[in-house]
Protein backbone atom coordinates (compact mmCIF):
# COMPACT_ATOMS: atom_id res chain seq x y z
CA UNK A 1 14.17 46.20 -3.79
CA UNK A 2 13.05 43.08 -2.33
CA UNK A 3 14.54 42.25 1.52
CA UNK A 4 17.39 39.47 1.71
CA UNK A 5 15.68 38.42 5.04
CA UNK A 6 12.94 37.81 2.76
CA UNK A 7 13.42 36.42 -1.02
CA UNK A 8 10.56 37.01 -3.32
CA UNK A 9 9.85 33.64 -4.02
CA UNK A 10 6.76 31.74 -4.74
CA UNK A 11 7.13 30.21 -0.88
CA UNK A 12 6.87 33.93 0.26
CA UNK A 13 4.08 34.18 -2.41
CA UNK A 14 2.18 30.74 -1.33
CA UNK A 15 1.36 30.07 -4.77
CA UNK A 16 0.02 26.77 -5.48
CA UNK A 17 2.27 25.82 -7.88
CA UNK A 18 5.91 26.32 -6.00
CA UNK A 19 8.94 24.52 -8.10
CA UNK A 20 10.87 25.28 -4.94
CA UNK A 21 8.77 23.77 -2.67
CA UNK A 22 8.92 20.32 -4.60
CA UNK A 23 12.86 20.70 -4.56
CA UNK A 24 13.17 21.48 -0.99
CA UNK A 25 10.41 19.51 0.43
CA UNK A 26 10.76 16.37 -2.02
CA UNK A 27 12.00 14.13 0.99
CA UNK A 28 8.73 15.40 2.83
CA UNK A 29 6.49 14.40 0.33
CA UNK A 30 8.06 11.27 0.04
CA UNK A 31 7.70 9.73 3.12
CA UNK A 32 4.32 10.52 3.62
CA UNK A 33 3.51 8.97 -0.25
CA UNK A 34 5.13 5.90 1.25
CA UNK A 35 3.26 5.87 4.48
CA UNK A 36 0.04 6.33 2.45
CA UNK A 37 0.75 3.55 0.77
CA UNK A 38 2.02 1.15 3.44
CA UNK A 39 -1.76 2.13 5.35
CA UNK A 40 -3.28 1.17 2.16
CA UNK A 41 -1.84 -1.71 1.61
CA UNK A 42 -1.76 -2.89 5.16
CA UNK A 43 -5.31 -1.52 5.84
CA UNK A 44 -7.09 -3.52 2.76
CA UNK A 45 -4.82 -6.70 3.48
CA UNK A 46 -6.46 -7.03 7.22
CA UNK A 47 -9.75 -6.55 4.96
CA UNK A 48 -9.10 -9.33 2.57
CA UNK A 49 -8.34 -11.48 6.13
CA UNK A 50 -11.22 -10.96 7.65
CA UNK A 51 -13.30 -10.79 4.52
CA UNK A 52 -12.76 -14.14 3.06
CA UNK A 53 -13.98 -16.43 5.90
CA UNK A 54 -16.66 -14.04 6.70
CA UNK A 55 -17.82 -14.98 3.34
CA UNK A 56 -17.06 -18.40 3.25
CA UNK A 57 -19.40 -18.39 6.61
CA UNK A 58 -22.31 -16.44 5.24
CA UNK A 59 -22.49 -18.91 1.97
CA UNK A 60 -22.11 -21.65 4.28
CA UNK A 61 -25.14 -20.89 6.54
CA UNK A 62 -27.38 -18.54 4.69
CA UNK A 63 -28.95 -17.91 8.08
CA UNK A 64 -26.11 -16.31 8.59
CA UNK A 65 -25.72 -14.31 5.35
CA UNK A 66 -28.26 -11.55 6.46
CA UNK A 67 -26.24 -10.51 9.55
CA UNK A 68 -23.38 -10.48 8.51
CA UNK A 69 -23.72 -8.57 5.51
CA UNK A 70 -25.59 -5.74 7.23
CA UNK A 71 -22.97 -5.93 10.00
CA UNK A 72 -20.76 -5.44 7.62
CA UNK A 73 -22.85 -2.63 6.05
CA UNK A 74 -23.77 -0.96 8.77
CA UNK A 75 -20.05 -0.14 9.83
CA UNK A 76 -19.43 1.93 6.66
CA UNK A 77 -22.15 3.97 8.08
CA UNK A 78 -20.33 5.27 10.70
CA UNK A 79 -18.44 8.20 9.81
CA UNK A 80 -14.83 7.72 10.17
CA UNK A 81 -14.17 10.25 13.00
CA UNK A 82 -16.66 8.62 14.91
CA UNK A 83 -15.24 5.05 14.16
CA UNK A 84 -11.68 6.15 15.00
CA UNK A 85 -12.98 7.50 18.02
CA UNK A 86 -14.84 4.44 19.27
CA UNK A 87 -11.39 2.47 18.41
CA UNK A 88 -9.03 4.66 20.26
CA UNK A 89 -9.98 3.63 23.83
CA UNK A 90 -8.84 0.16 23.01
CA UNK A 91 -6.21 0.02 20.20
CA UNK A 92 -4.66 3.67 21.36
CA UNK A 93 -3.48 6.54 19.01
CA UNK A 94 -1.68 6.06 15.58
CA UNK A 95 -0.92 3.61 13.45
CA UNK A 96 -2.99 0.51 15.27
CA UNK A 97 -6.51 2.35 15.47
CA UNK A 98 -6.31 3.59 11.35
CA UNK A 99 -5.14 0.78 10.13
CA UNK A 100 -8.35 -1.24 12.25
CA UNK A 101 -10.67 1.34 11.12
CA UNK A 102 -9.94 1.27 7.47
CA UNK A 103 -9.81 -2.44 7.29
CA UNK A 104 -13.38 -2.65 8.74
CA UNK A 105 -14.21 -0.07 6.06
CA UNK A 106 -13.55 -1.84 3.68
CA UNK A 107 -15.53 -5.32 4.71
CA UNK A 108 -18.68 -3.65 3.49
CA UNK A 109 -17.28 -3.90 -0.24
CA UNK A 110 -15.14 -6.76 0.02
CA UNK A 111 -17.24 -9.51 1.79
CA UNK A 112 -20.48 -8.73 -0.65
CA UNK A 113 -17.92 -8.97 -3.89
CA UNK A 114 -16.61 -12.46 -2.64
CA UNK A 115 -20.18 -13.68 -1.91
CA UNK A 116 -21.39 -12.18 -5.66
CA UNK A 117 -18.30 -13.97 -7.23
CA UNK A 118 -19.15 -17.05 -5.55
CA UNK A 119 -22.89 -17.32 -6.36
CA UNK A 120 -22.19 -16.46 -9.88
CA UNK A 121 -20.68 -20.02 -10.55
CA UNK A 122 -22.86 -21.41 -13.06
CA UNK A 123 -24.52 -24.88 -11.30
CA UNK A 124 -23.64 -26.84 -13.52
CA UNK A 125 -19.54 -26.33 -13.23
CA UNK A 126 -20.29 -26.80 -9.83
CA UNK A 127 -22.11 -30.46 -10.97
CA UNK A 128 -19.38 -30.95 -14.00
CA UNK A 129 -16.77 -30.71 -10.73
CA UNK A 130 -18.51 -32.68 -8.28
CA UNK A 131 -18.86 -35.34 -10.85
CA UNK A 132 -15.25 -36.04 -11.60
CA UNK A 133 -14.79 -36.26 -7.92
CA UNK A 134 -14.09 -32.75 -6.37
CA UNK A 135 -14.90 -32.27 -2.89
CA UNK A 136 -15.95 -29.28 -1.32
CA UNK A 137 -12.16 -27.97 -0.57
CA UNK A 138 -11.06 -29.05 -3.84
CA UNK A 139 -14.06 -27.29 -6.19
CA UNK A 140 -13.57 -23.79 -3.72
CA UNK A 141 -9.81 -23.64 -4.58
CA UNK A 142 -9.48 -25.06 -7.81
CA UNK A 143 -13.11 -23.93 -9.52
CA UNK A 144 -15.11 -21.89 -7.90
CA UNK A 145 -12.44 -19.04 -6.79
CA UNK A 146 -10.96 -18.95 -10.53
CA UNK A 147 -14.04 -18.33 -11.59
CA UNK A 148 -15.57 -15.76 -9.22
CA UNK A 149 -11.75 -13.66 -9.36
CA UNK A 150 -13.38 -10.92 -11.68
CA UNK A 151 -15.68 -9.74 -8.81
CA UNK A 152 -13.72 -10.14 -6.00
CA UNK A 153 -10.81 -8.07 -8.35
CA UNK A 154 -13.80 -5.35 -8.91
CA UNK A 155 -14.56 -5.57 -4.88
CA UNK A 156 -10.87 -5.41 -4.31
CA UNK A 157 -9.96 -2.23 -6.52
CA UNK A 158 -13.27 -0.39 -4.88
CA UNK A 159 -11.92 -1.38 -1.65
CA UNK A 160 -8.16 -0.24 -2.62
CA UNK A 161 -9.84 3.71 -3.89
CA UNK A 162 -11.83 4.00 -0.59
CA UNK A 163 -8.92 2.92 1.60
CA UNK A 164 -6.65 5.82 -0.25
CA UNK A 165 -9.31 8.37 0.48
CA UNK A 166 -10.20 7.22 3.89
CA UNK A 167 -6.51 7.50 4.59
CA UNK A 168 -6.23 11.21 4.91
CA UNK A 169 -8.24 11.16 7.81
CA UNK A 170 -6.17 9.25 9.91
CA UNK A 171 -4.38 13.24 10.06
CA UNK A 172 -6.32 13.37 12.92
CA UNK A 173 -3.84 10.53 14.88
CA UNK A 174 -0.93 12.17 13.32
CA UNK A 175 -1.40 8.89 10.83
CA UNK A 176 -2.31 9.93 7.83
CA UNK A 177 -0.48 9.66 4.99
CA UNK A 178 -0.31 12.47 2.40
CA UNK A 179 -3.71 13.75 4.73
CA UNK A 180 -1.04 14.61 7.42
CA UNK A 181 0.43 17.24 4.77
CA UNK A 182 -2.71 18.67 3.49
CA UNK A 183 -4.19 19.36 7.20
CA UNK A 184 -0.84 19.90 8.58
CA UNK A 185 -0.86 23.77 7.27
CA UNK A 186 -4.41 24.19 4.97
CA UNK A 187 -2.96 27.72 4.20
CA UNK A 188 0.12 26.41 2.02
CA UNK A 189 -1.11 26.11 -0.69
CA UNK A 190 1.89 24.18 -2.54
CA UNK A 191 1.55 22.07 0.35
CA UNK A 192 -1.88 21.13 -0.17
CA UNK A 193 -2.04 21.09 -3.61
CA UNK A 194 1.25 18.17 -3.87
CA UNK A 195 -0.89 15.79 -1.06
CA UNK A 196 -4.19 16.16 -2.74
CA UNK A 197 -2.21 15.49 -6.70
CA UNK A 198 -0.22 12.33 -5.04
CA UNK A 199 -3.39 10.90 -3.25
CA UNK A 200 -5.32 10.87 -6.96
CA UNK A 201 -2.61 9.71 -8.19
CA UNK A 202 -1.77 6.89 -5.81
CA UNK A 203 -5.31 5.93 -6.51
CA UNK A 204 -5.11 5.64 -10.41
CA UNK A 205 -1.75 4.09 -9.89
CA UNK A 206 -3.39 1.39 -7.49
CA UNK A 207 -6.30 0.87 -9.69
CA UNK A 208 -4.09 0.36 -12.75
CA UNK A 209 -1.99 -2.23 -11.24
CA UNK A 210 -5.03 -4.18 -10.25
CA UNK A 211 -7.08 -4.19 -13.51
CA UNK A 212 -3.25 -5.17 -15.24
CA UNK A 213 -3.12 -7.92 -12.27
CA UNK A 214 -7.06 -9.08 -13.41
CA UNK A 215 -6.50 -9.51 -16.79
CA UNK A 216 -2.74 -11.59 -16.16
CA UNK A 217 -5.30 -13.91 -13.30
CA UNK A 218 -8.09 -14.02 -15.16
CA UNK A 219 -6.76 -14.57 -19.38
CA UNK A 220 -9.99 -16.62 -20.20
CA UNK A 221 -12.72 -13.15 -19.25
CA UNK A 222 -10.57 -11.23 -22.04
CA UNK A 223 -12.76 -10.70 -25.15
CA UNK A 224 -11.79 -12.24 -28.27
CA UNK A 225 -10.53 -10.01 -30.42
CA UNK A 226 -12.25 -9.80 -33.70
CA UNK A 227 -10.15 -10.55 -36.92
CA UNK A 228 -10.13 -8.47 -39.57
CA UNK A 229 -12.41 -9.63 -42.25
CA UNK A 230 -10.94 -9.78 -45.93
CA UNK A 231 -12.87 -8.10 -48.64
């Protein structure tokens, strides 16, 4: 006869898949789905900020385009513990130094997508523009940018996957996200198995919305569809 003190339950068990764990926990898991998301979100934002005139600088003075690409490169080099580590003596612990780390990570994707975008604009839209009078400001905004969205979109969902991996390891600054559950306890297995399910699926959800957010931005790169010939 099992003891009252303690009920023979799959929590007792640590199975990996616990229906009482999700019930009891739900709140848990929750709030650290929304924090993951909010460091995500934040994390590849900062990115996008100091991506774009990083890019805009590089294309400007190709001189430049060299070093700041492999500056950019050479950061996603640097293992994240490392990087975190080198960040803490001047941003502190928490939320400041992961969500500085992660938007550095992801410069390395984001600044070479906005440059590839940009230098895929055939020449002669660029002459058809400059023609009808568009100045430099005017043919970024209005030509060049439309055009180049389906590679920055690509850079941006590569950027948006990393960042919700890369995420977890902010654990170590008590930061984390779902990560903070999965190291918290890597014996509960319930525990670990709900993080790691909710961080895939916070990535396919992510991606999804942005490919759905490409193709509403970007109607003309749709294929035709092709009609049904008659017999």
């Amino acid at each position: 006869m099992a003891d009252p003190a303690f009920p023979d339950n799959c929590l007792t068990r640590n199975e990996w898949i616990c229906g009482r764990y999700y019930s009891t926990r739900s709140h848990e898991l929750e709030s650290a789905l929304l924090q993951h998301l909010g460091i995500v979100v934040a994390s590849v934002a900062l990115g996008l900020v100091l991506a774009i005139p990083l890019a805009l600088l590089a294309r400007r003075y190709r001189k430049l385009e060299g070093i700041i690409v492999g500056s950019t490169t050479a950061i996603y080099s640097i293992p994240s513990l490392a990087l975190f580590s080198l960040l803490v003596p001047f941003t502190g612990l928490g939320r400041r130094t992961v969500l500085i780390g992660l938007g550095l990570y992801s410069l390395t994707v984001l600044v070479r997508a906005i440059l590839d975008g940009l230098d895929a604009v055939p020449a002669e839209v660029r002459e058809a523009a400059t023609g009808i009078g568009y100045d430099g400001r005017r043919m970024l905004l209005r030509v060049e940018i439309p055009l180049a969205l389906p590679a920055f979109m690509a850079g941006l969902r590569v950027a948006t996957v990393s960042a919700v991996a890369l995420t977890t390891v902010g654990s170590i600054l008590d930061y984390g996200g779902l990560g903070d559950l999965i190291l918290e306890d890597a014996t509960f297995k319930a525990q670990v198995l709900a993080g790691s399910v909710l961080c895939v699926a916070l990535a396919v959800t992510l991606d999804v919305i942005l490919v759905i957010s490409q193709r509403l931005l970007t109607p003309w790169a749709r294929k035709p569809r092709r009609r049904a010939v008659a017999a």
